[in-house]
PDB file of N, CA and C in Angstrom:
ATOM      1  N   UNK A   1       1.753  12.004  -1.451  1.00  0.00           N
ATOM      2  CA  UNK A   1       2.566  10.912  -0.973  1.00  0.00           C
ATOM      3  C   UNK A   1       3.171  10.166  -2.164  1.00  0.00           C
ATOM      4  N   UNK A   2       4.242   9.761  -2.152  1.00  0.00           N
ATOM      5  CA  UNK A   2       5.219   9.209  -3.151  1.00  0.00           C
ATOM      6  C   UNK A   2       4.512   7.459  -2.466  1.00  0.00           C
ATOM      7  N   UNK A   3       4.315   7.006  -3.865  1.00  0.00           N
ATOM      8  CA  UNK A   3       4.263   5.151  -4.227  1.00  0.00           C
ATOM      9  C   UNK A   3       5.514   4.804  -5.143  1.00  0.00           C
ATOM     10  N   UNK A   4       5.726   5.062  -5.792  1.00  0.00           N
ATOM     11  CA  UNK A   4       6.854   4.505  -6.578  1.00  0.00           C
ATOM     12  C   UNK A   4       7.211   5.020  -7.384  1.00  0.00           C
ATOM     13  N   UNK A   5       8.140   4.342  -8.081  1.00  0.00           N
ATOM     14  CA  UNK A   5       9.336   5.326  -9.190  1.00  0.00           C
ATOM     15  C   UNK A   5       8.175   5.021 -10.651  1.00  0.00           C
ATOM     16  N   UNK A   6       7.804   6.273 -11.677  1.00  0.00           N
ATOM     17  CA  UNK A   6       7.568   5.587 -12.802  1.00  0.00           C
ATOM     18  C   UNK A   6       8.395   4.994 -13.816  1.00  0.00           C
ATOM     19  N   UNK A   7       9.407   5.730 -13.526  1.00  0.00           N
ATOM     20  CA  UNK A   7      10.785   5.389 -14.559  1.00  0.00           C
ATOM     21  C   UNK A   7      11.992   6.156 -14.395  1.00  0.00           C
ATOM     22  N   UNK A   8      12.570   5.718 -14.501  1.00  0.00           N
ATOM     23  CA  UNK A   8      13.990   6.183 -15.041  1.00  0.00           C
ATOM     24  C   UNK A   8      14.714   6.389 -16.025  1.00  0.00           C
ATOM     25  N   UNK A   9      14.726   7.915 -16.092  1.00  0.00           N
ATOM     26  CA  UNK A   9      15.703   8.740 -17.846  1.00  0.00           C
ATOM     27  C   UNK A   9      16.969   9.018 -17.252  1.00  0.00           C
ATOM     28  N   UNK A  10      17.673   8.243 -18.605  1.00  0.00           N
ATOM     29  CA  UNK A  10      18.805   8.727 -19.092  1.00  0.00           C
ATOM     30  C   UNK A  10      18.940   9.221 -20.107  1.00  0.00           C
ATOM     31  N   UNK A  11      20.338   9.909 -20.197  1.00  0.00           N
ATOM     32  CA  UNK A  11      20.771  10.998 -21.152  1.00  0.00           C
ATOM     33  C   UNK A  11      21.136   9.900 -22.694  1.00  0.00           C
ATOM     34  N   UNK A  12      21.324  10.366 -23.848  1.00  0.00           N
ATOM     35  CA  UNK A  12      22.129  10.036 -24.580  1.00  0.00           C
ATOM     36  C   UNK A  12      22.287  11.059 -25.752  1.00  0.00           C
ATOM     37  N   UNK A  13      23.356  10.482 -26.337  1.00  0.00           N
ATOM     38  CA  UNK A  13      23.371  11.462 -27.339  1.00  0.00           C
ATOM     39  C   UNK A  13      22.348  11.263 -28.954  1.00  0.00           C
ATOM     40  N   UNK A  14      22.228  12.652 -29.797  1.00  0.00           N
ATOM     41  CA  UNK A  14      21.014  12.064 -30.511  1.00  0.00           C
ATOM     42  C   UNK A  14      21.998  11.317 -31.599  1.00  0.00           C
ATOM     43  N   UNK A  15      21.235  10.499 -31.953  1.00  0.00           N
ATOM     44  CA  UNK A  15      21.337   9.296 -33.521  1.00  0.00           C
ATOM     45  C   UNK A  15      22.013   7.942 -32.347  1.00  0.00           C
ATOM     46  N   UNK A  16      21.710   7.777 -31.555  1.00  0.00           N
ATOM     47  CA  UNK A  16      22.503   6.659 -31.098  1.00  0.00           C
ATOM     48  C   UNK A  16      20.808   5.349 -30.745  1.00  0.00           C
ATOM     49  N   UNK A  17      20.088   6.052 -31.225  1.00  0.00           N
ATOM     50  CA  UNK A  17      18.500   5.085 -30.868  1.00  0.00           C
ATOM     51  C   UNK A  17      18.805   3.608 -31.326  1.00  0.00           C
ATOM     52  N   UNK A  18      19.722   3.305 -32.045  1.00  0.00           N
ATOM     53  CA  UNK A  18      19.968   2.121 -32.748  1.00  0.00           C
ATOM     54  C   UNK A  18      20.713   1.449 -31.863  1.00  0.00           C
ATOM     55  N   UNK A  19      21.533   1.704 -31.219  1.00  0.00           N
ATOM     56  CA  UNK A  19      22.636   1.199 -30.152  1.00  0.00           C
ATOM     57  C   UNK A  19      22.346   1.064 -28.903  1.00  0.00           C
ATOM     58  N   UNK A  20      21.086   1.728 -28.394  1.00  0.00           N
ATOM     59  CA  UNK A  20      20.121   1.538 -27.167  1.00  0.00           C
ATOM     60  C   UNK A  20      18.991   0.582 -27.485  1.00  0.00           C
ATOM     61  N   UNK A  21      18.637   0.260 -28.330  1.00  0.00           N
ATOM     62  CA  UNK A  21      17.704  -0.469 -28.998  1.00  0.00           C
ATOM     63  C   UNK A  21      18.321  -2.256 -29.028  1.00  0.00           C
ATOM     64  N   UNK A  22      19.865  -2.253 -29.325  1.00  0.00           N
ATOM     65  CA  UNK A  22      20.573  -3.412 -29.383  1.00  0.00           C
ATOM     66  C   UNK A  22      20.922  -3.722 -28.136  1.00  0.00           C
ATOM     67  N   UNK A  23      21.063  -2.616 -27.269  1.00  0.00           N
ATOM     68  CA  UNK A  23      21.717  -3.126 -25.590  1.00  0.00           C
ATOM     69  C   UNK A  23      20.025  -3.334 -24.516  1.00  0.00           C
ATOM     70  N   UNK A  24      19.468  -2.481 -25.185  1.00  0.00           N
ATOM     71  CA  UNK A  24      18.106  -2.175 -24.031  1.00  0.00           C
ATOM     72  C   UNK A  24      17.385  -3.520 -24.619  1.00  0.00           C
ATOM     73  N   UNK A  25      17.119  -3.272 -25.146  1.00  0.00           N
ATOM     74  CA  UNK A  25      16.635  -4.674 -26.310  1.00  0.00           C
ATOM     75  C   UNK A  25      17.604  -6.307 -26.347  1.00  0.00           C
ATOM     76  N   UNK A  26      17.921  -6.380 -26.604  1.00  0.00           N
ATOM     77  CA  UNK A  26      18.640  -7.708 -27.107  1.00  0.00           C
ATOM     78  C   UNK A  26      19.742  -8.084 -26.051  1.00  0.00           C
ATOM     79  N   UNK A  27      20.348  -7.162 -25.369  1.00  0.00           N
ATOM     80  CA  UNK A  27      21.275  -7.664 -24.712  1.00  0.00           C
ATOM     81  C   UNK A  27      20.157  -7.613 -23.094  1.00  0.00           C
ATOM     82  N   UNK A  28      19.865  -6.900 -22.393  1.00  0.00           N
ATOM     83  CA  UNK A  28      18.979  -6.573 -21.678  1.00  0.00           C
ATOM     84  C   UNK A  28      17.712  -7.361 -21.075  1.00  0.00           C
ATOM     85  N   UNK A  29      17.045  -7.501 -22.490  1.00  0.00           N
ATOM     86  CA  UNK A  29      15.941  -7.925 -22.743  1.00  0.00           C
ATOM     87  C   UNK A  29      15.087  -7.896 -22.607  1.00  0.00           C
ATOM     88  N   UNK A  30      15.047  -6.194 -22.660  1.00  0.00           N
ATOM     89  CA  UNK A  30      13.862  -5.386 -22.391  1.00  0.00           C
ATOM     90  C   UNK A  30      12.709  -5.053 -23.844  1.00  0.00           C
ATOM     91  N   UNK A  31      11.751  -4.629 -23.243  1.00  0.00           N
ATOM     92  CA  UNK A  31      10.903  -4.553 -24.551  1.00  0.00           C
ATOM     93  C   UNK A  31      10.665  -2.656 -24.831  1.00  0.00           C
ATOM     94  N   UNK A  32      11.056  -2.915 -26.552  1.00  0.00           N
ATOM     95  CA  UNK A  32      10.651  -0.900 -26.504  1.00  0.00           C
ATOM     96  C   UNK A  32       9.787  -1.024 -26.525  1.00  0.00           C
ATOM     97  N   UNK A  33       8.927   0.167 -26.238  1.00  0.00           N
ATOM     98  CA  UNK A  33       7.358   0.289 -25.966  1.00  0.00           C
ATOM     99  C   UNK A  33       7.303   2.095 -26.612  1.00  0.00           C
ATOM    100  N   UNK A  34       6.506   2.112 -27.531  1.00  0.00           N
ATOM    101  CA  UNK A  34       6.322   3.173 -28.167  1.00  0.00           C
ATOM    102  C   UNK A  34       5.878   4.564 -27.321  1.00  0.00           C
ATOM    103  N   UNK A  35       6.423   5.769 -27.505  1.00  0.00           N
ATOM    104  CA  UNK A  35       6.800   6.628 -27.331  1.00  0.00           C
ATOM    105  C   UNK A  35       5.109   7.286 -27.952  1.00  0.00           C
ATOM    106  N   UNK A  36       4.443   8.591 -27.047  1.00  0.00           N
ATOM    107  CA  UNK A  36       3.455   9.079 -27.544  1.00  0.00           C
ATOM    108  C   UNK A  36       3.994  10.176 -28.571  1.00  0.00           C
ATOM    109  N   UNK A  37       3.265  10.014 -29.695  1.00  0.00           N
ATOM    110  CA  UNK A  37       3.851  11.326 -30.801  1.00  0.00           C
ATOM    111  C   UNK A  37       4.363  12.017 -31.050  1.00  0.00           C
ATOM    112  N   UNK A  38       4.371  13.306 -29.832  1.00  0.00           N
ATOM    113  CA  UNK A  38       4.564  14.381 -29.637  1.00  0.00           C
ATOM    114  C   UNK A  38       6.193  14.100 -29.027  1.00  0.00           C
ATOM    115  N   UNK A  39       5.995  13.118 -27.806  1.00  0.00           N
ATOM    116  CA  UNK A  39       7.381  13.318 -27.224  1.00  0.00           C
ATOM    117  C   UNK A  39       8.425  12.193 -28.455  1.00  0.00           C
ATOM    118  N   UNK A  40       7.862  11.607 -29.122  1.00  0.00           N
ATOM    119  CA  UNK A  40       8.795  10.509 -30.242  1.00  0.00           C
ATOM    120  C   UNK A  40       9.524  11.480 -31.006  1.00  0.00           C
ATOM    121  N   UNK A  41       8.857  12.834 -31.806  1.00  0.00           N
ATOM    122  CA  UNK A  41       9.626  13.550 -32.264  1.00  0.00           C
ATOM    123  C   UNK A  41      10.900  14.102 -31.902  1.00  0.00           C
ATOM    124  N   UNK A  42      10.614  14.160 -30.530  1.00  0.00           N
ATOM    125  CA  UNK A  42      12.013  14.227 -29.755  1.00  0.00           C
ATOM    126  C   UNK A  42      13.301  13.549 -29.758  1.00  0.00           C
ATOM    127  N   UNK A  43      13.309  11.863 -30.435  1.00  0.00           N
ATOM    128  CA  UNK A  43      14.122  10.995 -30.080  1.00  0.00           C
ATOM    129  C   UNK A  43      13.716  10.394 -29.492  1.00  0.00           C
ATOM    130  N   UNK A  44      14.926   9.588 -29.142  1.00  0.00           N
ATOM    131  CA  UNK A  44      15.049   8.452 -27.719  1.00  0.00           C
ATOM    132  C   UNK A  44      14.079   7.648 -28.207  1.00  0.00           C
ATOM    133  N   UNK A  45      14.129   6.492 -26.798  1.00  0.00           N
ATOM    134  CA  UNK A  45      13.605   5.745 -26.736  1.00  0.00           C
ATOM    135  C   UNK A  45      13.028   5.109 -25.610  1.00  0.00           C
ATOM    136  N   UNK A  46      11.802   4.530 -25.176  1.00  0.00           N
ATOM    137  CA  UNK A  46      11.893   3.595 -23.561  1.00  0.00           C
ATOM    138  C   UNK A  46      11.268   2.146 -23.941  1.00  0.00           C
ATOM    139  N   UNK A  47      11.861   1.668 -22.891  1.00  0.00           N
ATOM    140  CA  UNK A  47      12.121  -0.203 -22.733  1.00  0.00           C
ATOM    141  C   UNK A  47      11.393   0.073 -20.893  1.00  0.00           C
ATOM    142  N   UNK A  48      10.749  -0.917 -20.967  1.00  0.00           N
ATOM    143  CA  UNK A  48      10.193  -1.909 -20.294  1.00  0.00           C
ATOM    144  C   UNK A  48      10.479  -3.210 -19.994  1.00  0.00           C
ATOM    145  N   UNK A  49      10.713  -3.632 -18.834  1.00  0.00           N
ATOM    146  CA  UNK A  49      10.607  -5.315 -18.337  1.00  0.00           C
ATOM    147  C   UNK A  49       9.735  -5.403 -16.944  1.00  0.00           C
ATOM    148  N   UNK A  50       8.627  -5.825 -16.688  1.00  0.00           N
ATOM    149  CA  UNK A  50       7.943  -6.009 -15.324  1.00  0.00           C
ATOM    150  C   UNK A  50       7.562  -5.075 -15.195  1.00  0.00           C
ATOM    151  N   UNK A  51       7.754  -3.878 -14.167  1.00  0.00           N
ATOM    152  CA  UNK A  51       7.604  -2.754 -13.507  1.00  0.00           C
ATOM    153  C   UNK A  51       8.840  -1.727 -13.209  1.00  0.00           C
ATOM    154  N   UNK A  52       9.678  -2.285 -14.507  1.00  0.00           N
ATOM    155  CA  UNK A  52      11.273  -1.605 -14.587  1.00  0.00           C
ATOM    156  C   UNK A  52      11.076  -0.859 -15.897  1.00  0.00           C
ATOM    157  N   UNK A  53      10.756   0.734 -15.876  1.00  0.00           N
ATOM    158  CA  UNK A  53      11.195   1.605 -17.248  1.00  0.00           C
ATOM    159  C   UNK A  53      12.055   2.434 -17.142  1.00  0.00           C
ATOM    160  N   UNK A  54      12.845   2.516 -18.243  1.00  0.00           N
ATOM    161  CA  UNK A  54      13.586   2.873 -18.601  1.00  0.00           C
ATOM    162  C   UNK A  54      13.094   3.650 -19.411  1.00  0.00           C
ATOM    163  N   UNK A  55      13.682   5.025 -19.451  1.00  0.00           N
ATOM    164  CA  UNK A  55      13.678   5.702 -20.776  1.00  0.00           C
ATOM    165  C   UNK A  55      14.902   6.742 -21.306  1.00  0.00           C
ATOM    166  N   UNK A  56      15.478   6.712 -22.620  1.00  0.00           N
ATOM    167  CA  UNK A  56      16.307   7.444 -22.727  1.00  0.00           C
ATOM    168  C   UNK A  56      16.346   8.358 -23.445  1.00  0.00           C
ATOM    169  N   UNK A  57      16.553   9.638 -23.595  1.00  0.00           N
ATOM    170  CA  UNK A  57      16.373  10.797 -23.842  1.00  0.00           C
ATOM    171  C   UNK A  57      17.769  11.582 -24.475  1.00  0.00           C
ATOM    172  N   UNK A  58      17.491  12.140 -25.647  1.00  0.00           N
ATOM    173  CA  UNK A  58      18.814  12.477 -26.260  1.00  0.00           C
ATOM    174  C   UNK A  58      18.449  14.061 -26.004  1.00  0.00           C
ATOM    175  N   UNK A  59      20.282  14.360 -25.572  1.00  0.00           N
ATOM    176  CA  UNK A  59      20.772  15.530 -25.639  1.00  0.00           C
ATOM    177  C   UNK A  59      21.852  15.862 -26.355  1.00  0.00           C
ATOM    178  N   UNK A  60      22.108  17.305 -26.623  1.00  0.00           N
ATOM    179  CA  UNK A  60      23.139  17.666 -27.454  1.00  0.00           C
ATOM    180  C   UNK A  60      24.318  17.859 -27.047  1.00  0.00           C
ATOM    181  N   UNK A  61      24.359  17.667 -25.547  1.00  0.00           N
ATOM    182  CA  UNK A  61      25.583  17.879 -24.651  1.00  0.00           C
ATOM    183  C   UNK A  61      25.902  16.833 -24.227  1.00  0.00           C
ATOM    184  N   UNK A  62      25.847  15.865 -24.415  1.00  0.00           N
ATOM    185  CA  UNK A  62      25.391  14.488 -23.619  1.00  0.00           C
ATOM    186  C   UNK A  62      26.924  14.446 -22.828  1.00  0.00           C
ATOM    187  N   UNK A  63      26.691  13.792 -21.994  1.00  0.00           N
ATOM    188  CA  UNK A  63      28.152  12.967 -21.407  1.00  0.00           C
ATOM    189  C   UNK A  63      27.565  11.864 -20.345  1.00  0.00           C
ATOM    190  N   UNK A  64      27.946  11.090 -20.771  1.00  0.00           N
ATOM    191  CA  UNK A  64      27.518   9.412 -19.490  1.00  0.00           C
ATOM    192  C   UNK A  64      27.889   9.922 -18.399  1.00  0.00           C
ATOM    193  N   UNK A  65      26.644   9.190 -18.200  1.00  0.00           N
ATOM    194  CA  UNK A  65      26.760   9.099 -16.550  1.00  0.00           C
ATOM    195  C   UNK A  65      27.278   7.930 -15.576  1.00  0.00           C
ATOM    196  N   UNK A  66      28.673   8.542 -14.579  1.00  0.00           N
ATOM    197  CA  UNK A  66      29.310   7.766 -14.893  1.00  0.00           C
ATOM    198  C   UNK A  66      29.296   7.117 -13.349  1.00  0.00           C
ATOM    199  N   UNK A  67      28.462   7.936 -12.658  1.00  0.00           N
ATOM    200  CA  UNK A  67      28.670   7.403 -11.241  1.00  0.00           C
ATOM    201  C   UNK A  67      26.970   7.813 -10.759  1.00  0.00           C
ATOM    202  N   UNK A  68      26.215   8.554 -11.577  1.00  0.00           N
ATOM    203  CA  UNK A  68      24.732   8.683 -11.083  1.00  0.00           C
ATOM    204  C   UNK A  68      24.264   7.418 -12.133  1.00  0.00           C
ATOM    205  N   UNK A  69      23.789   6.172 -11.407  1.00  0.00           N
ATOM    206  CA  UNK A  69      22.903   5.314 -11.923  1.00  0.00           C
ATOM    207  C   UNK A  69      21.631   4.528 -11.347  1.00  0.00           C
ATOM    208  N   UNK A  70      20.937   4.053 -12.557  1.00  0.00           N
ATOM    209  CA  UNK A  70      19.484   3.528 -11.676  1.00  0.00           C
ATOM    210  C   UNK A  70      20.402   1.784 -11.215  1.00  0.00           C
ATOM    211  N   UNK A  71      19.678   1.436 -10.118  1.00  0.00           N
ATOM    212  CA  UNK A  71      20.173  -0.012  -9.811  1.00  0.00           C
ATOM    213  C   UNK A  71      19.087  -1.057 -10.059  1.00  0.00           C
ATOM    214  N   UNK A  72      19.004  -2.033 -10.453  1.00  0.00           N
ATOM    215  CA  UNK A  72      17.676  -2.963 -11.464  1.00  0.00           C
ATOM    216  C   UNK A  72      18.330  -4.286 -10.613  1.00  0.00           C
ATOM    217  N   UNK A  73      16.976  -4.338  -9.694  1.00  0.00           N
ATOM    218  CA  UNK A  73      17.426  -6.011  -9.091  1.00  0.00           C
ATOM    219  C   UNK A  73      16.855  -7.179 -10.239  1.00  0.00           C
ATOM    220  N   UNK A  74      17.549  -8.347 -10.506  1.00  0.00           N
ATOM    221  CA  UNK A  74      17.591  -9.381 -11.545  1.00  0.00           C
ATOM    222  C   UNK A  74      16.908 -10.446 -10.207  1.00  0.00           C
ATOM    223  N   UNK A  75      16.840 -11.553 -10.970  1.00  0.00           N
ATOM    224  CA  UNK A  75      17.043 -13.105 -10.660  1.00  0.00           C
ATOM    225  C   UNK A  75      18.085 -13.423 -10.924  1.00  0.00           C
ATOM    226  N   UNK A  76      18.731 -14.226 -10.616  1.00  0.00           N
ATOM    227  CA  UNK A  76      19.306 -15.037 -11.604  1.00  0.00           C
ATOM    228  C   UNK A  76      20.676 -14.410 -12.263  1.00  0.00           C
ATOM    229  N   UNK A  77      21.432 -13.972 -10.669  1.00  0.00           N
ATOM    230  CA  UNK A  77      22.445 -12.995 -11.105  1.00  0.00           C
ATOM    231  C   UNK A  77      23.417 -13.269 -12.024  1.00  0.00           C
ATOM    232  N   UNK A  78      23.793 -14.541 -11.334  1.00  0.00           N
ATOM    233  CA  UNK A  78      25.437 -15.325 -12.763  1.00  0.00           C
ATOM    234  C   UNK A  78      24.979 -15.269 -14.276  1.00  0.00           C
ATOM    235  N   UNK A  79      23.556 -15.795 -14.413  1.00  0.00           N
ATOM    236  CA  UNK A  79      23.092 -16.392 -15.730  1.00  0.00           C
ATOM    237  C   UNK A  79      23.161 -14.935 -16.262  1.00  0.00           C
ATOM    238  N   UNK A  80      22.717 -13.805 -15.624  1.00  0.00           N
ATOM    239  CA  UNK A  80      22.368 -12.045 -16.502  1.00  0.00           C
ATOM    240  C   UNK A  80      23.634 -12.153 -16.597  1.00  0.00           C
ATOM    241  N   UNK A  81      24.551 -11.959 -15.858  1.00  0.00           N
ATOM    242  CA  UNK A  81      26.097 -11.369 -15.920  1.00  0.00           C
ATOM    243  C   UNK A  81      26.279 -12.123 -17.308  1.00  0.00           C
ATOM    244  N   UNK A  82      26.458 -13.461 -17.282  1.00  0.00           N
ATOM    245  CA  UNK A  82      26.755 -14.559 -18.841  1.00  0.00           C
ATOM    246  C   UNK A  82      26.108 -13.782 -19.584  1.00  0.00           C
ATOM    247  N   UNK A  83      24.974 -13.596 -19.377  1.00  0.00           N
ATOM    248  CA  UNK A  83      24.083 -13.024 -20.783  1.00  0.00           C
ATOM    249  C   UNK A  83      24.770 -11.783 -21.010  1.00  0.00           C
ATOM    250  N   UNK A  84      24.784 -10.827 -20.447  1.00  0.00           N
ATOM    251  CA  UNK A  84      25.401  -9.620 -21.065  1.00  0.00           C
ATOM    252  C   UNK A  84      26.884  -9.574 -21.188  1.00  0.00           C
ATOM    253  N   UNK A  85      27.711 -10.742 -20.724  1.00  0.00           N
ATOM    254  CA  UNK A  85      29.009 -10.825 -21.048  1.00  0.00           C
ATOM    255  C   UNK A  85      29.154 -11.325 -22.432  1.00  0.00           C
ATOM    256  N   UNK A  86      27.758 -12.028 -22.548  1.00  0.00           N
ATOM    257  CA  UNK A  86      27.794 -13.024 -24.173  1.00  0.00           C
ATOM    258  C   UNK A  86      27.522 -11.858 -25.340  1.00  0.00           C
ATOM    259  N   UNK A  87      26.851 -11.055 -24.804  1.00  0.00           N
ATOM    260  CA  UNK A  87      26.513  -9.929 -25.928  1.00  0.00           C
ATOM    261  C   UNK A  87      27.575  -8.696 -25.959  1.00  0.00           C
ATOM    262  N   UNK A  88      28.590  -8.568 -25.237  1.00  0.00           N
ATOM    263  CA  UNK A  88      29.958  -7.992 -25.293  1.00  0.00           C
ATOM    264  C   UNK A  88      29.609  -6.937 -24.454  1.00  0.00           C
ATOM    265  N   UNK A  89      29.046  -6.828 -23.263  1.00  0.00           N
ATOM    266  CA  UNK A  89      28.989  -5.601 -22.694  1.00  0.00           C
ATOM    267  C   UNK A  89      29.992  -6.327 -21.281  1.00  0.00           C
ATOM    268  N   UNK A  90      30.326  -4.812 -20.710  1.00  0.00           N
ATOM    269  CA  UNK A  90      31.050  -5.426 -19.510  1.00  0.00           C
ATOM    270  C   UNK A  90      30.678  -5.797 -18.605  1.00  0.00           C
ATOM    271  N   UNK A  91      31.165  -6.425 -17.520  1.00  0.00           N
ATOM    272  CA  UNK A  91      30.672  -6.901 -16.251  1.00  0.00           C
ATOM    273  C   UNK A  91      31.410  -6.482 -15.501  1.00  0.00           C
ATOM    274  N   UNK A  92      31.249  -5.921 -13.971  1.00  0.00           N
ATOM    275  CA  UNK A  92      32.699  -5.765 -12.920  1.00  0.00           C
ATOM    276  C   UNK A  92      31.757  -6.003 -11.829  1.00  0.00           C
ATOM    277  N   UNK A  93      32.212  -6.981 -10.936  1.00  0.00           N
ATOM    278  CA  UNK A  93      31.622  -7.557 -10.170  1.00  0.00           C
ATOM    279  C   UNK A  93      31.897  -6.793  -9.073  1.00  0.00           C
ATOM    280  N   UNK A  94      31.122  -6.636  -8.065  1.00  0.00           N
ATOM    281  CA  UNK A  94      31.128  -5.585  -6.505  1.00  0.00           C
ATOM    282  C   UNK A  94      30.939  -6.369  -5.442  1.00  0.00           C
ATOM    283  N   UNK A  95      31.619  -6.105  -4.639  1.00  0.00           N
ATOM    284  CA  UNK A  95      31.150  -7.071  -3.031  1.00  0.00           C
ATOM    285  C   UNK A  95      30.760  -5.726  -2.191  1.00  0.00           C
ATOM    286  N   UNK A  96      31.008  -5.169  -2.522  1.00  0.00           N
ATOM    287  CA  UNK A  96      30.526  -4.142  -1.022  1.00  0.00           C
ATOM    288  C   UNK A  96      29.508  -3.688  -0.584  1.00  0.00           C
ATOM    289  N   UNK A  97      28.567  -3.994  -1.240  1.00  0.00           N
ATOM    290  CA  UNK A  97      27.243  -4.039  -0.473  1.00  0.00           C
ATOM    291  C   UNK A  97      26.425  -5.633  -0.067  1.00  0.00           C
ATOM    292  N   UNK A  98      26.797  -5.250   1.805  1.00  0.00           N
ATOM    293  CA  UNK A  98      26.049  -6.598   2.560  1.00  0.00           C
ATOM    294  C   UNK A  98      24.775  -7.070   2.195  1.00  0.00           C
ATOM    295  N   UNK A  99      24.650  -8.293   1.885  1.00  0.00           N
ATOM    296  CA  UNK A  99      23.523  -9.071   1.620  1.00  0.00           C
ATOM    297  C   UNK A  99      22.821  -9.053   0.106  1.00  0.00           C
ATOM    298  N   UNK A 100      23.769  -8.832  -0.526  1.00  0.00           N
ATOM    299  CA  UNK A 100      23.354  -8.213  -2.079  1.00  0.00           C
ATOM    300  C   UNK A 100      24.766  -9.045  -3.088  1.00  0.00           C
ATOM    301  N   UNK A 101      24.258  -9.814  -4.320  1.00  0.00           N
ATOM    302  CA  UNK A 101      25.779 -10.096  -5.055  1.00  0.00           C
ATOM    303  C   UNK A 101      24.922  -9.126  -6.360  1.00  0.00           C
ATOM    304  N   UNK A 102      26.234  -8.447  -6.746  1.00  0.00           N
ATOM    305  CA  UNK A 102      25.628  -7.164  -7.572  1.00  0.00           C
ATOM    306  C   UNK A 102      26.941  -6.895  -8.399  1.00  0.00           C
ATOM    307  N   UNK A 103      26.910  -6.362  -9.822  1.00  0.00           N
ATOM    308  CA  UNK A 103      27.799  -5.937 -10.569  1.00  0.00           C
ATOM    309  C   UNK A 103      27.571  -4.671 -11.146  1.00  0.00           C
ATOM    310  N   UNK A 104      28.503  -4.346 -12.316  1.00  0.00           N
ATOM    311  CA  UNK A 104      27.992  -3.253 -12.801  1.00  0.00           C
ATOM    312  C   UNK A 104      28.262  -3.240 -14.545  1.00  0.00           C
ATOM    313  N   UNK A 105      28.094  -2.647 -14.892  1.00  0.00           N
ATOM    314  CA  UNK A 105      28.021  -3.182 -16.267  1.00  0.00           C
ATOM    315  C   UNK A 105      27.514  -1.167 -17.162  1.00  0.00           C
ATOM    316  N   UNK A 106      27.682  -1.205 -18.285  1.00  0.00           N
ATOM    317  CA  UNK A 106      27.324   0.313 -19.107  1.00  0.00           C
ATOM    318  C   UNK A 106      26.801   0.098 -20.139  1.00  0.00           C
ATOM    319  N   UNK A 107      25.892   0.603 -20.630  1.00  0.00           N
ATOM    320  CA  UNK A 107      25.639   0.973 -21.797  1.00  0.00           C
ATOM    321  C   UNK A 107      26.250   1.401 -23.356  1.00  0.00           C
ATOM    322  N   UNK A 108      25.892   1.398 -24.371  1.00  0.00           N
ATOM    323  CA  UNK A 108      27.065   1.452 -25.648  1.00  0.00           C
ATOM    324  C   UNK A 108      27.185   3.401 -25.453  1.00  0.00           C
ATOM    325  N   UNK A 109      26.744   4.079 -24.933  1.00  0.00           N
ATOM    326  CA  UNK A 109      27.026   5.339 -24.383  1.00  0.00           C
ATOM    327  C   UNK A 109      27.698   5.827 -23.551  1.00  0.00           C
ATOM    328  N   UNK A 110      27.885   5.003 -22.658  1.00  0.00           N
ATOM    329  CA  UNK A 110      28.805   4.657 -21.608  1.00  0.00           C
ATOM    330  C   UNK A 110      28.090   5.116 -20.594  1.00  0.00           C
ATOM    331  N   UNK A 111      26.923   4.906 -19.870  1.00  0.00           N
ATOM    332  CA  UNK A 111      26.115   4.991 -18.969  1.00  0.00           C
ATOM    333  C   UNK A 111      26.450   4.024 -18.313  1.00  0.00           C
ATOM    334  N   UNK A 112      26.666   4.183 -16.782  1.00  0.00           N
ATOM    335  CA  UNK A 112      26.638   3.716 -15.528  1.00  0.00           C
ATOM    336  C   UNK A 112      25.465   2.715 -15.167  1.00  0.00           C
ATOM    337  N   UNK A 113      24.974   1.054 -14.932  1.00  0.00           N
ATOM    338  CA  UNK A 113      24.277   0.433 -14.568  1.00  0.00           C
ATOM    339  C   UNK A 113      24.512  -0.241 -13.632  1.00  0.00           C
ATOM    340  N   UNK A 114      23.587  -0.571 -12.830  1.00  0.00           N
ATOM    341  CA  UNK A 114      23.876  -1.349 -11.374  1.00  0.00           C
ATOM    342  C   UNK A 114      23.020  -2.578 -11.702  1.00  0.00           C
ATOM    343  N   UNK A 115      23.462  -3.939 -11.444  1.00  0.00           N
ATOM    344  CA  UNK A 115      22.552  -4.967 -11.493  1.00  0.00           C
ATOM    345  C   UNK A 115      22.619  -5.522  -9.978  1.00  0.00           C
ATOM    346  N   UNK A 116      21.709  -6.178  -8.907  1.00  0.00           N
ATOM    347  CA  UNK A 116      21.874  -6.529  -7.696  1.00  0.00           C
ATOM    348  C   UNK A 116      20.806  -7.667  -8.071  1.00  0.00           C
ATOM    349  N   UNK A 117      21.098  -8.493  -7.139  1.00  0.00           N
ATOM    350  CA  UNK A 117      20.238  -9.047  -6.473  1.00  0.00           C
ATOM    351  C   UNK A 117      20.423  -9.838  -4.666  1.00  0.00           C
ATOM    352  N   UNK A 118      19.169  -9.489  -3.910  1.00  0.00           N
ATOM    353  CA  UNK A 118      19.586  -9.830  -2.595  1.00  0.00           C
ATOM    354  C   UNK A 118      19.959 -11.759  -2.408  1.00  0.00           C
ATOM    355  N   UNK A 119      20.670 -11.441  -1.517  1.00  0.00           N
ATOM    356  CA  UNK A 119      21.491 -12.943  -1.224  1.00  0.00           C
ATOM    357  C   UNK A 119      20.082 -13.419  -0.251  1.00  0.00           C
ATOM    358  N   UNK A 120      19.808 -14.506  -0.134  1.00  0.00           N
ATOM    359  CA  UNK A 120      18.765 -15.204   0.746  1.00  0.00           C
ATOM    360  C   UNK A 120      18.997 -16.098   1.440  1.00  0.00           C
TER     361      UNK A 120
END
């Protein structure tokens, strides 16, 4: 029986750990959380916030993903949007899903992100 998601990988390309590190990290404000040995040699990187992981995984083919993405409900929707508008990432705001104010926003890879949170 399925309980829950452990995480969610995305693609990136390799040498970009520095630029996921500044968006996953600092703009985000997620925490990296070290990688076990074996798979660190690999690259990438994963971030943590609450019970939200992320992990990203470099390939040699990479191409963003530009319409398959994970969706990460916030608090505090306007104040995230400011925050990641303040750190230069984009914002495009969505109405079309009922009972939800939600945007979308990418990564410095150009990965696809969904931010929501339900209306109350």
């Amino acid at each position: 029986m399925l309980t829950a998601v452990d995480h969610v990988q995305l693609a990136a390309p390799p040498g970009s750990e520095d630029a996921l590190r500044a968006y996953y990290g600092d703009t985000l404000g997620m925490t990296e959380v070290p990688k076990p040995p074996v798979l660190a040699a690999r690259g990438g990187c994963w971030f943590e916030a609450g019970t939200v992981r992320l992990h990203l995984g470099m390939t040699q083919d990479f191409r963003p993903a530009r319409k398959a993405h994970p969706g990460l409900r916030v608090t505090g929707i306007d104040a995230y949007a400011a925050r990641l508008t303040a750190h230069g990432a984009p914002v495009t705001w969505d109405d079309d899903l009922p009972g939800h104010r939600r945007f979308y926003s990418e990564d410095p890879v150009g990965n696809r992100l969904e931010f929501l949170e339900p209306v109350r």
